[in-house]
Structure formats: C-alpha cells, structure tokens
C-alpha atoms as a PDB file:
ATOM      1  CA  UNK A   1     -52.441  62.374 119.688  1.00  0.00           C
ATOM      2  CA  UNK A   2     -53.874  66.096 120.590  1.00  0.00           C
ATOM      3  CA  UNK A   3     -55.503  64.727 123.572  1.00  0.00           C
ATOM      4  CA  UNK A   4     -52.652  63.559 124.884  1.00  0.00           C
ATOM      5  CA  UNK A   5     -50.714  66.738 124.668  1.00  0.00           C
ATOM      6  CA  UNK A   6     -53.775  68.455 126.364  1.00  0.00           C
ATOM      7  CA  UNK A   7     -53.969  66.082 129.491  1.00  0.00           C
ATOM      8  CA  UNK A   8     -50.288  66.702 129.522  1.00  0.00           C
ATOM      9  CA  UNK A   9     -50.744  70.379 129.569  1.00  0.00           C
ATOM     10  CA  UNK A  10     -53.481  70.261 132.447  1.00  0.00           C
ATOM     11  CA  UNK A  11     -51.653  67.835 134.463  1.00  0.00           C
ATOM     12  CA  UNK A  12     -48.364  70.411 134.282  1.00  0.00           C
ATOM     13  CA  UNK A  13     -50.407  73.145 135.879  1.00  0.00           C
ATOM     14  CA  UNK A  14     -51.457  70.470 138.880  1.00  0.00           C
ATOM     15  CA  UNK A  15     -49.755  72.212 141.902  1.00  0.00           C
ATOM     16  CA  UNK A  16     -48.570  69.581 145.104  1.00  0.00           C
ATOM     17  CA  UNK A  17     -48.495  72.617 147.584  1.00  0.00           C
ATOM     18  CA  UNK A  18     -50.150  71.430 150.750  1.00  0.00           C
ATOM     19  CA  UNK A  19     -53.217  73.038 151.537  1.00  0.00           C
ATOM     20  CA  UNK A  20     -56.263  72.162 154.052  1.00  0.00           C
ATOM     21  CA  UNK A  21     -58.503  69.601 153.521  1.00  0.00           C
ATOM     22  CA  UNK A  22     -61.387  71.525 153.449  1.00  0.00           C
ATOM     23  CA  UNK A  23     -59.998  74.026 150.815  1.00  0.00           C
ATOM     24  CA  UNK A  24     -61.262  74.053 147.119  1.00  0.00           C
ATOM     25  CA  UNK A  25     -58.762  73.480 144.101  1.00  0.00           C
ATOM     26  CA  UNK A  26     -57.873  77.706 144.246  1.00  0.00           C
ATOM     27  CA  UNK A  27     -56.515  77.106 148.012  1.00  0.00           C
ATOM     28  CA  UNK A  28     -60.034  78.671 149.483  1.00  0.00           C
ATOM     29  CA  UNK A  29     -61.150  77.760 152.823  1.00  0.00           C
ATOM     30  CA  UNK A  30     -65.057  77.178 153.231  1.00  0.00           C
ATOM     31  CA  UNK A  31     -66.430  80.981 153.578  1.00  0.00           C
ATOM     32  CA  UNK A  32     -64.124  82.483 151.320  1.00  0.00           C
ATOM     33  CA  UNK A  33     -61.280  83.017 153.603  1.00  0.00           C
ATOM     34  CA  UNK A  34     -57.696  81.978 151.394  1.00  0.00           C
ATOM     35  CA  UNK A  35     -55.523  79.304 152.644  1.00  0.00           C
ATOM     36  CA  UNK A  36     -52.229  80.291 154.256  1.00  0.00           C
ATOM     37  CA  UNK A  37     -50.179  77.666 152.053  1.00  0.00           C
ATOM     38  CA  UNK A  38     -50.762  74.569 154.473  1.00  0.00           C
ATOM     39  CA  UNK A  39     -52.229  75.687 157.753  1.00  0.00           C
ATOM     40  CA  UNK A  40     -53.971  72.446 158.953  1.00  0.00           C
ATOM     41  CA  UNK A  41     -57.190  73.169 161.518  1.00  0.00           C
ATOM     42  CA  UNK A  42     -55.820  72.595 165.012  1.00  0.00           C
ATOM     43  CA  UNK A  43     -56.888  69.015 166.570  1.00  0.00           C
ATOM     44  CA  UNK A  44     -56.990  67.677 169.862  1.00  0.00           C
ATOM     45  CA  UNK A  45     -53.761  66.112 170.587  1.00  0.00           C
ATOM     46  CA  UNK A  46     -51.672  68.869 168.918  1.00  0.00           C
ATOM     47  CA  UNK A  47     -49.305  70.215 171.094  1.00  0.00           C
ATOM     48  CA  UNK A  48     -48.197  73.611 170.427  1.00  0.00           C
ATOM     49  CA  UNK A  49     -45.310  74.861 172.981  1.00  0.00           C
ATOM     50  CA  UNK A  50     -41.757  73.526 173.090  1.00  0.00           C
ATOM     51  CA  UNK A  51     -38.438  74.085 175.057  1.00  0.00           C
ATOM     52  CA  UNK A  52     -34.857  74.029 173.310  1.00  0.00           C
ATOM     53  CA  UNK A  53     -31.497  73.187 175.220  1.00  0.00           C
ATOM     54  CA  UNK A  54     -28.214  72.322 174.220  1.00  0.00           C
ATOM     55  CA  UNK A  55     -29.276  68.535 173.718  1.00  0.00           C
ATOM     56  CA  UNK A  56     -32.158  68.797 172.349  1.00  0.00           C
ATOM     57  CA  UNK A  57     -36.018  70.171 172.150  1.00  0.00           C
ATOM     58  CA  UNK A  58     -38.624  69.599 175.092  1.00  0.00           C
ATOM     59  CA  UNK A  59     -41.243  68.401 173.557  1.00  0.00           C
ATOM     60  CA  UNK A  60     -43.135  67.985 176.852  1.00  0.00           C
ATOM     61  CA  UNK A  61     -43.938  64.996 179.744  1.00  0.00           C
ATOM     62  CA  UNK A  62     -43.921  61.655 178.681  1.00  0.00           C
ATOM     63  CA  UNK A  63     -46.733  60.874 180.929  1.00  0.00           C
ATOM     64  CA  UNK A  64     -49.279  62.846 178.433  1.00  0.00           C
ATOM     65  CA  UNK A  65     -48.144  60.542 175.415  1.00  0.00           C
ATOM     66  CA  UNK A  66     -51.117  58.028 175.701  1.00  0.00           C
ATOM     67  CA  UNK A  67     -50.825  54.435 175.304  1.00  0.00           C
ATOM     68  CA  UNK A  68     -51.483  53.152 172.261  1.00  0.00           C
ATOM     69  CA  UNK A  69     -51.495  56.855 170.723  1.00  0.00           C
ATOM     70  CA  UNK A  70     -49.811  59.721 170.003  1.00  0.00           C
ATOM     71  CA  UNK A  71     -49.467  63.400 170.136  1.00  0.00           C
ATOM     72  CA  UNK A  72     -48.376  65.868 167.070  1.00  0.00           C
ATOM     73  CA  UNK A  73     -46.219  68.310 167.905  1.00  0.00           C
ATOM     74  CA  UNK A  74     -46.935  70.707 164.816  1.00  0.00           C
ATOM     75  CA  UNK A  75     -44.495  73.173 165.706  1.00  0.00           C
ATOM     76  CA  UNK A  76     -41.941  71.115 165.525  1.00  0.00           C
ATOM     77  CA  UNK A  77     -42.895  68.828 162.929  1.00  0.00           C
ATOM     78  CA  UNK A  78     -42.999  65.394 164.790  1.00  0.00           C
ATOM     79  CA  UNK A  79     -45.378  63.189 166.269  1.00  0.00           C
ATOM     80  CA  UNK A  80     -44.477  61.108 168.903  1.00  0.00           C
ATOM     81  CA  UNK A  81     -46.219  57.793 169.718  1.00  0.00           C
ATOM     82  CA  UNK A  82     -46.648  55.363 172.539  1.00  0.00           C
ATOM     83  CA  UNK A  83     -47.224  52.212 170.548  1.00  0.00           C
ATOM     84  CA  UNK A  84     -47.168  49.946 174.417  1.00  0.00           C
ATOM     85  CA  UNK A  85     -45.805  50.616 177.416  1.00  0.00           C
ATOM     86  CA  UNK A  86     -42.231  52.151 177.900  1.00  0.00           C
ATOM     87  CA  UNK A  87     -41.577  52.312 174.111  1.00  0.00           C
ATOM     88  CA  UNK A  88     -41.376  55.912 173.313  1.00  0.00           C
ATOM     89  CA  UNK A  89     -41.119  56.468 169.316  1.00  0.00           C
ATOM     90  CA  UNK A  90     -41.413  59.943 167.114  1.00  0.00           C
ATOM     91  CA  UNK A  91     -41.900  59.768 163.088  1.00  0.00           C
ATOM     92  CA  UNK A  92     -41.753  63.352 161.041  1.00  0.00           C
ATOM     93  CA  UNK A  93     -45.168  64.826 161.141  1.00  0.00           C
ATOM     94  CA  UNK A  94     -45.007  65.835 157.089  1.00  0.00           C
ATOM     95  CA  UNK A  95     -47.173  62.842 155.128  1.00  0.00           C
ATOM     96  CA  UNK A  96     -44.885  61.771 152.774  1.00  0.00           C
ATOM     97  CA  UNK A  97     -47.741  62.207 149.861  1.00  0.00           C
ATOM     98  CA  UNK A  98     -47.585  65.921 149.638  1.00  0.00           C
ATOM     99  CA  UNK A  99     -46.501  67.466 152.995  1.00  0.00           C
ATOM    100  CA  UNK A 100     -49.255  68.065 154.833  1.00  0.00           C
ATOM    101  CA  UNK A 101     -49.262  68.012 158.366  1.00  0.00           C
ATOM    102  CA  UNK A 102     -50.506  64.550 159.823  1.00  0.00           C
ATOM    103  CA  UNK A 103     -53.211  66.432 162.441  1.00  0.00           C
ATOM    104  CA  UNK A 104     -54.216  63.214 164.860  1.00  0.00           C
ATOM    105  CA  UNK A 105     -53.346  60.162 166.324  1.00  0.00           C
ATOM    106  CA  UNK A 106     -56.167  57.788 166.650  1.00  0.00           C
ATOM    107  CA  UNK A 107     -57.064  54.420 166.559  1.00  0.00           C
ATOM    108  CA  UNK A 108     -53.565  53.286 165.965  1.00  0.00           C
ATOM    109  CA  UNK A 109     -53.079  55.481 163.087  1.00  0.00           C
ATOM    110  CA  UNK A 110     -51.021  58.839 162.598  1.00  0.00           C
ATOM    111  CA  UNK A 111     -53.609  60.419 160.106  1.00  0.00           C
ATOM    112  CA  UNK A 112     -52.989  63.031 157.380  1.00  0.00           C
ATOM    113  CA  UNK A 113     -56.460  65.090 157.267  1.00  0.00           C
ATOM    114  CA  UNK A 114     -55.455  66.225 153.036  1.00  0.00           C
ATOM    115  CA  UNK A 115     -56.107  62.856 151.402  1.00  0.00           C
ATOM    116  CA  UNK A 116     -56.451  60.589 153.803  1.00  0.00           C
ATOM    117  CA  UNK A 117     -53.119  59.011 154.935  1.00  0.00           C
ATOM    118  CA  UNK A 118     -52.636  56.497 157.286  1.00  0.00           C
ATOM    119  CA  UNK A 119     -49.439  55.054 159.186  1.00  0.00           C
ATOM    120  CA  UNK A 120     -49.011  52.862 161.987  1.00  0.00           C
ATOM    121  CA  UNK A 121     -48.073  54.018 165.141  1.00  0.00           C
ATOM    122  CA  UNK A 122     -45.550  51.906 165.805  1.00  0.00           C
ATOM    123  CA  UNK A 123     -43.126  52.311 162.583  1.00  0.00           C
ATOM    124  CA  UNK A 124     -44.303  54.872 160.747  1.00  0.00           C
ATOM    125  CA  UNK A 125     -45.494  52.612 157.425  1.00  0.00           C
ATOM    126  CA  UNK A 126     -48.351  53.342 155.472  1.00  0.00           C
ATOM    127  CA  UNK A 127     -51.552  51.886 156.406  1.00  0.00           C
ATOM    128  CA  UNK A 128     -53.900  53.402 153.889  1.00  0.00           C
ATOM    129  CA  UNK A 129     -52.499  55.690 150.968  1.00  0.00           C
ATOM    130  CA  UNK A 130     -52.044  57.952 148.833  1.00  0.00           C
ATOM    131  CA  UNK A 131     -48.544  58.291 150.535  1.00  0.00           C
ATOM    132  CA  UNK A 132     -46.049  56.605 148.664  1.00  0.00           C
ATOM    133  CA  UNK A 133     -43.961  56.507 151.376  1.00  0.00           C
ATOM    134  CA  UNK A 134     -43.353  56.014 154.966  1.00  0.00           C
ATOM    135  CA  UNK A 135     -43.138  58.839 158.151  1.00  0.00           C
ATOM    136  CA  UNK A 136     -39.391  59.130 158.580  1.00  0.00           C
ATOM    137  CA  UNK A 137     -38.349  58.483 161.706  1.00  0.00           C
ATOM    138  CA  UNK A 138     -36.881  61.109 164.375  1.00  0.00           C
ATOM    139  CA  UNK A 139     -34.524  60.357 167.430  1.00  0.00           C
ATOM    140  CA  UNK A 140     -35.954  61.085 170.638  1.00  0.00           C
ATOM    141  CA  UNK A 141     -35.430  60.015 174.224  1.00  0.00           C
ATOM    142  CA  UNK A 142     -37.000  60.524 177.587  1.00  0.00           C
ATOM    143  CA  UNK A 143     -34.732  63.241 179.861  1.00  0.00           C
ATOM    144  CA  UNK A 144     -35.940  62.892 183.357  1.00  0.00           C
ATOM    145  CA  UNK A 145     -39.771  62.028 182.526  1.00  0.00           C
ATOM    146  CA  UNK A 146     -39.685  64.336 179.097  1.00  0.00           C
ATOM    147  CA  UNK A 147     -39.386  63.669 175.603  1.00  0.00           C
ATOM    148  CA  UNK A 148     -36.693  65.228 173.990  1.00  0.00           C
ATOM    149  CA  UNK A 149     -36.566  65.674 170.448  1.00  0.00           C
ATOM    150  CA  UNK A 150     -32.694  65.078 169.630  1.00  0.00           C
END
C-alpha cells in the first residue's frame, strides 16, 4: 500500500511541458545549454516568415507546398499539406500528446520530433502514437496562388 502512494508521489512531480527531443529529464540540451521551454531545432521545410491582412495570414506560395508533403509553418503554428494535386489542407502544428511542435513533413507523415508522433497528411489522424489525439484542423484557402491561413 506504501508503494503505491510513492509511485503516486513521483508520477505528481512528472511535468508535460514540451521540451526538445534531445533534452534530458531537467530540460538540458546536449552541451549543457537549458531548454527555452519548447524550442524545437529548426528543420528543412519550416517556414519562418508570414504576412497578415484583413482576411487572413500569408502563409506563402502554394507552388512550394510539395505534393504529397507538407511544410510547417512554426510561427504560426500550422502545417499545411498537399496530400494530391489541387487539395490544399492545414492541421495545427501542436502534437496533440504534449504540445510540441510537429518539425517535418515526410513520407506522408506530419512528425512530432518529442516522442515520436505520427499523422497522416491528409486528415490529420494519428499514424503512430503517443498522441492520443488527432492534429486539429485549420481553415485555409489559396488567394491568388497563396495560402492563406483564415
């Protein structure tokens, strides 16, 4: 009956804050430098500069969306994918396990470098866990050959 109490005192002190992959369990990056609460390493893919308007956010040309990928937009929390041709779709780029950010598209996975999250690129749905959950999806439309985040 103690033991239980004691894994029930360790597991209380388990945090869920998001931190890189590579960190150990005190939120330390490899070489001593501390994590910044979440910061994932920047991929390729990862788009990083965005335009607001009155309708919406520029995310940027739809024509650099690749078939049968994706790009994250970290900035802006969404990853937009290009599951075949023509059909533009964006998903939240939080994993739904702890809130990391997903950090690639690849394969025909959005993947979550923290644990190892996988969702399809098509409708967001988990493909390997530990995400309960799936992406959420976002609203976005092309606006004269851009995607606009709505």
């Amino acid at each position: 009956m103690g033991a239980g109490l004691a894994v029930g005192g360790v597991l209380a002190g388990c945090s869920t804050k998001a931190v890189p992959y590579d960190a150990n369990q005190a939120g330390t990056l490899p070489g001593g430098a501390p994590s910044t609460g979440g910061g994932m390493p920047t991929a390729q893919g990862q788009a990083v500069s965005t335009t607001s308007t009155a309708k919406g956010t520029v995310l940027g040309p739809a024509k650099e969306i690749p078939v049968g990928g994706g790009v994250v937009f970290a900035a802006d929390k969404v990853v937009v994918t290009h599951p075949k041709g023509g059909k533009i779709r964006a998903f939240s780029a939080i994993c739904t396990h702890v809130g990391c950010t997903v950090n690639q598209v690849a394969n025909g996975t959005i993947d979550c470098p923290c644990h190892g999250s996988q969702f399809k690129i098509t409708d967001g749905s988990v493909v390997a866990g530990p995400a309960p959950s799936p992406l959420p999806r976002r609203k976005v439309k092309v606006v004269k050959g851009k995607v606009v985040l709505l």
